[in-house]
Protein backbone atom coordinates (compact mmCIF):
# COMPACT_ATOMS: atom_id res chain seq x y z
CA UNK A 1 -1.52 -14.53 37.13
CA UNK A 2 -0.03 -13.32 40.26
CA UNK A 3 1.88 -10.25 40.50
CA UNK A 4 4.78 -10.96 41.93
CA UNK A 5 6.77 -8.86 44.89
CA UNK A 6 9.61 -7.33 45.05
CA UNK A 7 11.72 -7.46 47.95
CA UNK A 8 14.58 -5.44 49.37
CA UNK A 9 16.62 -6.56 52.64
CA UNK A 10 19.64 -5.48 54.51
CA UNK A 11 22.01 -7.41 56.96
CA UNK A 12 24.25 -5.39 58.93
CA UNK A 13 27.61 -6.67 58.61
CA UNK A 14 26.97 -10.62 58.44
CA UNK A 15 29.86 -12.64 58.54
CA UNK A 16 29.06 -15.65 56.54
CA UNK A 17 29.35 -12.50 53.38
CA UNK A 18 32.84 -12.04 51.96
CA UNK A 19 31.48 -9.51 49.62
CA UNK A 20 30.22 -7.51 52.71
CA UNK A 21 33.08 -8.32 54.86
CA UNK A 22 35.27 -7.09 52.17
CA UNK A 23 33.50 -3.92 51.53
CA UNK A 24 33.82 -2.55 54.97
CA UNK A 25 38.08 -3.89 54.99
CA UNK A 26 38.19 -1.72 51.71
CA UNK A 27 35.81 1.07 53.31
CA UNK A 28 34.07 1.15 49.68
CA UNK A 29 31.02 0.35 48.01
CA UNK A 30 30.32 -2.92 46.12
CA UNK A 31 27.46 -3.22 43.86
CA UNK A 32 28.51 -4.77 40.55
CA UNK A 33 27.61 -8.22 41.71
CA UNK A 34 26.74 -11.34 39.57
CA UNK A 35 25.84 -14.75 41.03
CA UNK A 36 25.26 -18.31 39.63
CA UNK A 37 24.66 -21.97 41.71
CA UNK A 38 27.10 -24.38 40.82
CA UNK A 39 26.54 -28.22 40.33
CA UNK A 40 26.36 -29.08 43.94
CA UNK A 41 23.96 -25.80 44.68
CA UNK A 42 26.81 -23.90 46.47
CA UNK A 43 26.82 -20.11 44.84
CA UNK A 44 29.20 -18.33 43.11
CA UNK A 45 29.76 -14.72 42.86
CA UNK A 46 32.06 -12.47 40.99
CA UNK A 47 32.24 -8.90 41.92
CA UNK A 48 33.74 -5.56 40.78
CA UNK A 49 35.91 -3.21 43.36
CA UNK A 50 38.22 -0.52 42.64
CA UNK A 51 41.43 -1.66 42.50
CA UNK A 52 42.99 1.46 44.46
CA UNK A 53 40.36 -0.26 47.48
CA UNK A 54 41.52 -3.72 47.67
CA UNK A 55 43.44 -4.01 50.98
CA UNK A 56 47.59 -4.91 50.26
CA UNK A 57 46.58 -8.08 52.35
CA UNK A 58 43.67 -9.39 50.47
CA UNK A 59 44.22 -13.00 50.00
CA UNK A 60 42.41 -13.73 46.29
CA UNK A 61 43.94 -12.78 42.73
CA UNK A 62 41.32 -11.22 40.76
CA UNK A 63 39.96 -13.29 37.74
CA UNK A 64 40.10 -10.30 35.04
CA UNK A 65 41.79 -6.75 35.88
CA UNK A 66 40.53 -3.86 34.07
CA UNK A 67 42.17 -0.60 33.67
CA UNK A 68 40.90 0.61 37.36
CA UNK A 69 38.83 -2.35 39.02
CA UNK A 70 39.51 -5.84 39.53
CA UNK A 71 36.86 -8.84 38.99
CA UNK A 72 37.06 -11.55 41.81
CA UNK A 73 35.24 -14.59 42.31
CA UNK A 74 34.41 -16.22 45.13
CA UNK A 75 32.95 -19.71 46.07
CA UNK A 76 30.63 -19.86 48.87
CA UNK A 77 29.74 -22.63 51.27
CA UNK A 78 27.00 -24.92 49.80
CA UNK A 79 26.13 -25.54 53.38
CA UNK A 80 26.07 -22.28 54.68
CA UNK A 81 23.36 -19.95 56.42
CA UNK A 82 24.39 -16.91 54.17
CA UNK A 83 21.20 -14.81 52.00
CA UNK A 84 21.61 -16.46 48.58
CA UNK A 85 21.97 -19.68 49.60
CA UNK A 86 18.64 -19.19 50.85
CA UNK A 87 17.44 -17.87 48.09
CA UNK A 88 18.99 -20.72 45.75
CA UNK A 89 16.77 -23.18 48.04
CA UNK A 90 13.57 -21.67 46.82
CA UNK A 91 14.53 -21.11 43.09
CA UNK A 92 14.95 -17.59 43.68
CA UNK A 93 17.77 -15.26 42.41
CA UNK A 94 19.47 -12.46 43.92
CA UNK A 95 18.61 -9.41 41.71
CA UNK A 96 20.64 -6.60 43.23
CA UNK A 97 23.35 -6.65 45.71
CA UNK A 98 25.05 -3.70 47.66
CA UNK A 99 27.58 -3.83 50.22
CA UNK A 100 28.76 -0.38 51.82
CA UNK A 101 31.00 -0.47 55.35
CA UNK A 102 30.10 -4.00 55.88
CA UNK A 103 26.28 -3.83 55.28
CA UNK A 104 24.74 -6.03 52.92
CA UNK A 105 21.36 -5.40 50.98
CA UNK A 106 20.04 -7.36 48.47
CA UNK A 107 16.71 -7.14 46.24
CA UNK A 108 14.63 -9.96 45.15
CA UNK A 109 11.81 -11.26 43.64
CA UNK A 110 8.71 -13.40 44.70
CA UNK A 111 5.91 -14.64 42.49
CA UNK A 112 3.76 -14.81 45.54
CA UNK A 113 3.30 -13.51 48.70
CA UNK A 114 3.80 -16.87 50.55
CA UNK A 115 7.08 -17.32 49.11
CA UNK A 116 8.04 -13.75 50.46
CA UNK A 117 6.96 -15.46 53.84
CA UNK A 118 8.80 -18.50 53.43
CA UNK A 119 11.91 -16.52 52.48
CA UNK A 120 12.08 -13.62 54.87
CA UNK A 121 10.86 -16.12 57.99
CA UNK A 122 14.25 -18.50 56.53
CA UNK A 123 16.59 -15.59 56.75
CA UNK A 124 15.28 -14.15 59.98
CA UNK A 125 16.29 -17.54 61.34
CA UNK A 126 19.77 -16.92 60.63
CA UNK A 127 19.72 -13.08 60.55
CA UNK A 128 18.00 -11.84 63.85
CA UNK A 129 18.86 -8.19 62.44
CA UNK A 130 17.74 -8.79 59.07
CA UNK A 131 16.09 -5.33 58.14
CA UNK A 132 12.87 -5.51 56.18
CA UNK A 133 13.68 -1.88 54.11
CA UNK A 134 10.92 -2.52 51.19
CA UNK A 135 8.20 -4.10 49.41
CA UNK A 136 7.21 -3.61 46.08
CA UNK A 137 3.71 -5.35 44.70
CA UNK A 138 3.93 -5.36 40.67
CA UNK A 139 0.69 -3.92 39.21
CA UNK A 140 -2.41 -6.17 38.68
CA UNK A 141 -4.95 -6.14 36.25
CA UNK A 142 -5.45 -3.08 33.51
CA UNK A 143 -5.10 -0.13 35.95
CA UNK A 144 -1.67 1.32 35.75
CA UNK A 145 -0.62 0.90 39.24
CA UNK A 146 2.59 1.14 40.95
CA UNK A 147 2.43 -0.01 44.68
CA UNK A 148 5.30 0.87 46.77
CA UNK A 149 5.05 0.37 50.61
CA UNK A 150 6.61 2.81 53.05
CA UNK A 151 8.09 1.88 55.87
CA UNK A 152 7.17 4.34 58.78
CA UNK A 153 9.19 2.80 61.24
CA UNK A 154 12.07 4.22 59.78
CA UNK A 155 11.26 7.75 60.99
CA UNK A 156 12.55 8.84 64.81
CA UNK A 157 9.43 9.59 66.79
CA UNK A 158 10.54 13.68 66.11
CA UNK A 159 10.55 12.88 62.67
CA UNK A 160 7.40 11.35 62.76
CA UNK A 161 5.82 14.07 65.20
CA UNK A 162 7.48 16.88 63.12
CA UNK A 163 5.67 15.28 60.43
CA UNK A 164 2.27 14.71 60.88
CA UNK A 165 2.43 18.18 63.02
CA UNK A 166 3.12 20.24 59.59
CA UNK A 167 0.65 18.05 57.50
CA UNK A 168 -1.89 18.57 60.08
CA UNK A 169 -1.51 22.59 60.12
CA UNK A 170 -1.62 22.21 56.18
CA UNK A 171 1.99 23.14 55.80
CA UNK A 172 1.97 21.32 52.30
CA UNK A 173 -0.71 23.18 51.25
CA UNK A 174 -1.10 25.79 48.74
CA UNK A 175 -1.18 28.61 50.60
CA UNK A 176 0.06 27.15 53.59
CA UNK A 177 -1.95 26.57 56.57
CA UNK A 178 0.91 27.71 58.91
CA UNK A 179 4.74 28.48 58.72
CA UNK A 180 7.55 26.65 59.72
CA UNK A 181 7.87 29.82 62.76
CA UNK A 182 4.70 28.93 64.15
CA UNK A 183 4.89 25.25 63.63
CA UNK A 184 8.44 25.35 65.46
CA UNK A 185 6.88 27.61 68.32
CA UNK A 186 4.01 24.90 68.92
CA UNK A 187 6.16 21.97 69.17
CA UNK A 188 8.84 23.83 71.31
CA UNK A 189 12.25 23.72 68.96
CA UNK A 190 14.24 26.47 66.54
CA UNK A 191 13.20 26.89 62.74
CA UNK A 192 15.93 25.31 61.56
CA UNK A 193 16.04 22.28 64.01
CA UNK A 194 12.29 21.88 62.38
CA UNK A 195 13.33 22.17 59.08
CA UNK A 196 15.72 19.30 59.37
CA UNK A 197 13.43 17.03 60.85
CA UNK A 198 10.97 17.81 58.52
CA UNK A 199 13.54 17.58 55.36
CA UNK A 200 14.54 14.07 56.79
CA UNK A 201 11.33 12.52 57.12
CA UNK A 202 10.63 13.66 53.93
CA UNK A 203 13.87 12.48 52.68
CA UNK A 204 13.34 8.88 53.94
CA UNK A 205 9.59 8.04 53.00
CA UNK A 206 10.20 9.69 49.49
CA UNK A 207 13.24 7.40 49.22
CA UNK A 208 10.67 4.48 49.77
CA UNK A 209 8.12 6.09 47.20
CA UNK A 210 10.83 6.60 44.72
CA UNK A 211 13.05 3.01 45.54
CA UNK A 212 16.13 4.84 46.02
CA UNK A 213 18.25 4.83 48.87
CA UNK A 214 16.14 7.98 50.96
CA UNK A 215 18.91 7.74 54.19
């Protein structure tokens, strides 16, 4: 049985996205998201927002109003390059979305490696600056394994340097191989300038480790 990947993407502000487009007009956050593909395969999606967010000029009526949000739903294009229509094509749901200022990131699911391929090398097509942020492999076999891959690239090259600099010197250790002083002195910056490269770096690969948002 195959174990299946999980996939998480970002597209910074595409335009074919009314959820995303929205989200940066209403400078909020938008992740109660469901989808479904109607009849002739174009998708559907109804969304949550704050109904203090929605701009006066908004052009829908929301489907259901609770006591602070409002649920809208919106058609898309059947025809159109946007990520779930994509998706759709290869039997695939969206799992997650999350717009925030305009930027879209979804999370999805392959039962094999080639689909991943297929799907990503589809959406780079239409999304030059489609941003690869994580892959998850489920565990296989009876070890209890949890693979998460972490994405290096995300670090600056200070980050990075700062880094492998303190792991190096055994700064992790217990006692430490060297202090954050020393460490600064080698490398030519203040304590605290090193301390916030380090806490960053740390910050975004344990955000990988951990599948939470790490920026």
């Amino acid at each position: 049985m195959p174990a299946g990947i999980r996939v998480t993407v970002s597209f910074p502000r595409p335009p074919v996205c009314p959820i995303a487009v929205l989200s940066e007009r209403a400078n909020t956050t938008i992740t109660n998201v469901s989808t479904s593909i109607a009849a002739d395969g174009a998708p559907v999606t109804e969304f949550l927002i704050d109904a203090d967010a929605v701009p006066d000029d908004y052009d829908r009526d929301p489907v259901f109003t609770y006591t602070d949000r409002h649920l809208y739903r919106v058609r898309h294009d059947a025809e159109a390059a946007c990520p779930c229509v994509c998706l759709g094509a290869h039997d695939t749901p969206v799992n997650r979305y999350r717009a925030r200022d305009g930027e879209l990131q979804i999370v999805f699911h392959g039962r094999e490696f080639d689909t991943v391929q297929a799907i990503v090398g589809e959406l780079r097509a239409e999304f030059a600056d489609i941003d690869i942020q994580r892959l998850v492999r489920a565990p296989t076999g009876t070890a209890a394994q949890d693979t998460a891959f972490v994405d290096r690239g995300q670090l600056t090259d200070r980050q990075l340097e700062v880094l492998t600099t303190a792991y190096e010197a055994g700064y992790f250790e217990r006692p430490r191989g060297a202090t954050a002083q020393a460490l600064a002195d080698d490398l030519g910056i203040a304590p605290s300038t090193f301390t916030e490269h380090l806490l960053a770096a740390q910050r975004k690969l344990l955000g990988d480790a951990l599948e939470t948002d790490g920026t």
